[in-house]
C-alpha atoms as a PDB file:
ATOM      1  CA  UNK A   1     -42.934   4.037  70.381  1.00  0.00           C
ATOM      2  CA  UNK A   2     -42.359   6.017  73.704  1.00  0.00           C
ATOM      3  CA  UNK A   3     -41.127   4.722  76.303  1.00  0.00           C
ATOM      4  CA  UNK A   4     -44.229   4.476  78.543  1.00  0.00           C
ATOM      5  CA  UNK A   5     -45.656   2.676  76.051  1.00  0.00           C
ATOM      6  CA  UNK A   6     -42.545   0.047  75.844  1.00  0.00           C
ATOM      7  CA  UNK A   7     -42.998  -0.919  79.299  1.00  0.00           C
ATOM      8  CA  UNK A   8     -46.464  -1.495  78.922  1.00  0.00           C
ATOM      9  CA  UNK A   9     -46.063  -3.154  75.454  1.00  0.00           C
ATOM     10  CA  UNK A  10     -43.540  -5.535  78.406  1.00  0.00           C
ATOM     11  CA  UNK A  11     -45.781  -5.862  80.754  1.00  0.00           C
ATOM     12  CA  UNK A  12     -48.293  -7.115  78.827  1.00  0.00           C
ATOM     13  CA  UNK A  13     -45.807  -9.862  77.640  1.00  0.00           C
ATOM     14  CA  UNK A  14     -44.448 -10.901  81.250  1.00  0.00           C
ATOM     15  CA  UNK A  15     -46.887  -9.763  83.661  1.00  0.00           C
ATOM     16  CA  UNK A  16     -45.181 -12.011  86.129  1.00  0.00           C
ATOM     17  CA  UNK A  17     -41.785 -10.272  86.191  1.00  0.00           C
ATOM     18  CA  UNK A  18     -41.297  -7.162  88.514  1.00  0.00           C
ATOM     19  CA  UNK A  19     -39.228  -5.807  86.357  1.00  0.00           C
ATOM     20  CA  UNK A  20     -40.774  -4.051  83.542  1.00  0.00           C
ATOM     21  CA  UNK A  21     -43.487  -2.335  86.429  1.00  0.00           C
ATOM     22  CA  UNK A  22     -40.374  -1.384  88.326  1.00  0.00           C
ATOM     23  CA  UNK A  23     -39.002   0.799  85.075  1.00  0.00           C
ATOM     24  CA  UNK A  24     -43.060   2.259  84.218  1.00  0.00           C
ATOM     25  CA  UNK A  25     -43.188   3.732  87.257  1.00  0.00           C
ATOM     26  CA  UNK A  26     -39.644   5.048  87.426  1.00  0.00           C
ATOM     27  CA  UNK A  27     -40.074   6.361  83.935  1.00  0.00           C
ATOM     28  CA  UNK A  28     -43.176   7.640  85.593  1.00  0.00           C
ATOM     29  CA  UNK A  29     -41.177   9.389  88.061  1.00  0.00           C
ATOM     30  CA  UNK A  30     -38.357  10.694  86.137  1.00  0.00           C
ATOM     31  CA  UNK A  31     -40.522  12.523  84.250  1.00  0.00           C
ATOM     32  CA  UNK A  32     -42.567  14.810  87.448  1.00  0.00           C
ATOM     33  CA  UNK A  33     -45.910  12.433  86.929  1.00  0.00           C
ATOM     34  CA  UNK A  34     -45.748  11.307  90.647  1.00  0.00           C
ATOM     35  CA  UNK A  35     -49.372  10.158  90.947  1.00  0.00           C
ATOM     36  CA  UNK A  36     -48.788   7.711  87.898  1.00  0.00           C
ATOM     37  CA  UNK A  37     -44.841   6.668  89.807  1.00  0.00           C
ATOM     38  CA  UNK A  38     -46.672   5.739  92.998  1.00  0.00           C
ATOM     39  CA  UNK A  39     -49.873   3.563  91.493  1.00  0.00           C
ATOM     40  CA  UNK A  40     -47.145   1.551  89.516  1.00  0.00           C
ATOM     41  CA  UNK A  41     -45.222   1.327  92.904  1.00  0.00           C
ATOM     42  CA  UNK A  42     -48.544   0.276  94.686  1.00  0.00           C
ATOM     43  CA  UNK A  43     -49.280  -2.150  91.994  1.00  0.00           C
ATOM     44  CA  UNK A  44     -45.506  -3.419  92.608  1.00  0.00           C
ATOM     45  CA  UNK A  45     -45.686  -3.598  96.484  1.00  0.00           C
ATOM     46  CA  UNK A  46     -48.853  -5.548  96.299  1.00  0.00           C
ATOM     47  CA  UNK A  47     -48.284  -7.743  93.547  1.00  0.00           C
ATOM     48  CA  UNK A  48     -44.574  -8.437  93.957  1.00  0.00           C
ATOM     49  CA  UNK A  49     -43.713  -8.181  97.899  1.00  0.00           C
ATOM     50  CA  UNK A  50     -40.340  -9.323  97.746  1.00  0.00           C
ATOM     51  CA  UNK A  51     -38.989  -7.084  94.709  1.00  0.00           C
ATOM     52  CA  UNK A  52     -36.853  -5.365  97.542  1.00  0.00           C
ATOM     53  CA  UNK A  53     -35.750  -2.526  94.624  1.00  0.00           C
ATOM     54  CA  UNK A  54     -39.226  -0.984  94.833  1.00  0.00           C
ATOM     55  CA  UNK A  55     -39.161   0.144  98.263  1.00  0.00           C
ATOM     56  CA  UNK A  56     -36.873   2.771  98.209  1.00  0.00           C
ATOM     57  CA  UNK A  57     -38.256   4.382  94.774  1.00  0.00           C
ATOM     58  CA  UNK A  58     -41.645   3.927  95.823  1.00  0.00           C
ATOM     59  CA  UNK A  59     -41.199   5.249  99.618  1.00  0.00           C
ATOM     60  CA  UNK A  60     -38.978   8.292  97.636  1.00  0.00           C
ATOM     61  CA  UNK A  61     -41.920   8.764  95.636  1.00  0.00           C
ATOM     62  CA  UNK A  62     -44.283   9.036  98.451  1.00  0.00           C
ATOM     63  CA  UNK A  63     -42.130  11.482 100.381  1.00  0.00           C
ATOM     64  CA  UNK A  64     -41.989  13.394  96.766  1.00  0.00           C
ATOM     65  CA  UNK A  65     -45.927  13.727  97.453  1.00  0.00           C
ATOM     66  CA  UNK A  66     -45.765  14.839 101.005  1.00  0.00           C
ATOM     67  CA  UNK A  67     -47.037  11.545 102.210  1.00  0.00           C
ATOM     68  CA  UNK A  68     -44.146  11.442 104.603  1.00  0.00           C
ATOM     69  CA  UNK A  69     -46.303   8.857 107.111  1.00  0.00           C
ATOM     70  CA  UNK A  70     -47.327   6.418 103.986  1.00  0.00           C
ATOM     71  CA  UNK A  71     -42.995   6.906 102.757  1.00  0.00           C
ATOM     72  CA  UNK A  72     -42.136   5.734 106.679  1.00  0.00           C
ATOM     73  CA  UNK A  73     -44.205   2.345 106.322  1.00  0.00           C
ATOM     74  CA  UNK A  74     -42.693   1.600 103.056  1.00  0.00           C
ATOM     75  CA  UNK A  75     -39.578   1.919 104.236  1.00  0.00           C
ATOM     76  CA  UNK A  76     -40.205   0.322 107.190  1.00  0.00           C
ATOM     77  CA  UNK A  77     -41.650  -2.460 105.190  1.00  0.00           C
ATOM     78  CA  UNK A  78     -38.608  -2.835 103.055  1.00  0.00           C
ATOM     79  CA  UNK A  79     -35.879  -2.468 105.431  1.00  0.00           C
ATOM     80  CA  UNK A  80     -37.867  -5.771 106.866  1.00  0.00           C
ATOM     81  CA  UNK A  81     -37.840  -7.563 103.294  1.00  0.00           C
ATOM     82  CA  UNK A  82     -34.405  -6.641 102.721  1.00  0.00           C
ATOM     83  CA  UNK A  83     -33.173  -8.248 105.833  1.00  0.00           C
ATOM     84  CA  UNK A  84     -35.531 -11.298 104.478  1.00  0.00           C
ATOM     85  CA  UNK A  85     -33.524 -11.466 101.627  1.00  0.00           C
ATOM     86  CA  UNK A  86     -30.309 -10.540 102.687  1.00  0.00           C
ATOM     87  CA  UNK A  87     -29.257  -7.505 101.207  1.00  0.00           C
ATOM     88  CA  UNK A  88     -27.496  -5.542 103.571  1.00  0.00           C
ATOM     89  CA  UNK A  89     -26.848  -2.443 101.477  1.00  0.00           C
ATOM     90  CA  UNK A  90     -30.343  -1.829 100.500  1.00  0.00           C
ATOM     91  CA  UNK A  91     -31.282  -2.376 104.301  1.00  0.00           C
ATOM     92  CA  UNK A  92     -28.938   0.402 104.811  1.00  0.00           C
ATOM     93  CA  UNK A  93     -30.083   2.596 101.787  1.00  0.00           C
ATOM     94  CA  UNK A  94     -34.021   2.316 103.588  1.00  0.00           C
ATOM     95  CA  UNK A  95     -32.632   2.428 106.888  1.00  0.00           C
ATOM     96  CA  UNK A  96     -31.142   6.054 105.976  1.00  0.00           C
ATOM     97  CA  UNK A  97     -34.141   6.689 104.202  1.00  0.00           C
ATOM     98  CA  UNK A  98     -36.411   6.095 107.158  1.00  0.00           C
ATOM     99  CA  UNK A  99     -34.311   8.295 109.843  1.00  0.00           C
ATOM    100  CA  UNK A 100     -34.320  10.746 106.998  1.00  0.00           C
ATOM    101  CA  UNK A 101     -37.957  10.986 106.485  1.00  0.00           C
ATOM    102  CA  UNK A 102     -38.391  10.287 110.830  1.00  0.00           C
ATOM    103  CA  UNK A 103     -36.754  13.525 111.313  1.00  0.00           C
ATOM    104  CA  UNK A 104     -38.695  15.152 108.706  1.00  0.00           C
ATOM    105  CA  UNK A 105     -42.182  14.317 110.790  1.00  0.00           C
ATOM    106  CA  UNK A 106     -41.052  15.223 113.719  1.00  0.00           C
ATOM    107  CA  UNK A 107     -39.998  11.755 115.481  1.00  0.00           C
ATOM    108  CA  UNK A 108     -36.130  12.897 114.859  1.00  0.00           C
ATOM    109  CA  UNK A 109     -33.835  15.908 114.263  1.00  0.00           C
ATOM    110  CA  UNK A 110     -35.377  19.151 113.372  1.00  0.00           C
ATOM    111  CA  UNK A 111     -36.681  18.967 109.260  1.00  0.00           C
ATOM    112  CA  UNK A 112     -34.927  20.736 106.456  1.00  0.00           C
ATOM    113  CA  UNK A 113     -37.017  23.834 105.043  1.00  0.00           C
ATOM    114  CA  UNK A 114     -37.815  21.833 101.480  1.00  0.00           C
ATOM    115  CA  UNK A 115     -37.456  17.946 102.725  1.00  0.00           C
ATOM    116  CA  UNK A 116     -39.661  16.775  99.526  1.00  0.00           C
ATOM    117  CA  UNK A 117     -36.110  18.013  97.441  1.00  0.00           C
ATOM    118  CA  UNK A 118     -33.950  14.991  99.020  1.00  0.00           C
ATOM    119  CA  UNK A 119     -36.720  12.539  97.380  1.00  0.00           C
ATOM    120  CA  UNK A 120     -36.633  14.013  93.485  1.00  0.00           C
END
């Protein structure tokens, strides 16, 4: 059984727990399928606000697909749930994330010539 299929096989078990969604769509993205990374991520922001591990990956992903302006709200968005749950480094990890992704739109410092490398 690959691994794909594992998580599913999990989800299907515990469809309440984050968890096995969070590892689909970052076996998703470790293997180049971005489209298929960011509808698990979706599926994880809307289904399971609070998972705070999701933002990052699925904001990464985004920025992966050029979406740069989608990648900025998720971050935003998680920096907030991360202060909501108290967890000050991933707060920083999004924060530096955000500016990253701010000075690659143009609201920042100038942009690096491949920005959608930093996110792979």
């Amino acid at each position: 059984m690959d691994r794909i299929t594992t998580f599913k096989t999990f989800i299907a078990r515990t469809p309440g727990d984050p968890f096995p969604r969070y590892g689909l769509a970052m076996e998703y993205k470790g293997r180049g399928e971005l489209a298929q990374a960011w509808t698990v991520f979706s599926e994880l922001l809307e289904q399971f606000s609070g998972y705070v591990a999701t933002y990052l990956m699925a904001g990464n992903t985004l920025a992966a697909l050029n979406r740069h302006s989608e990648a900025a709200d998720v971050y935003r968005r998680g920096v907030d749930v991360a202060a909501k749950a108290n967890d000050s480094h991933a707060r920083g990890e999004l924060e530096s994330a955000l500016a990253e992704i701010s000075s690659i739109t143009g609201h920042g410092a100038s942009a690096s010539p491949r920005p959608e490398e930093r996110f792979r």
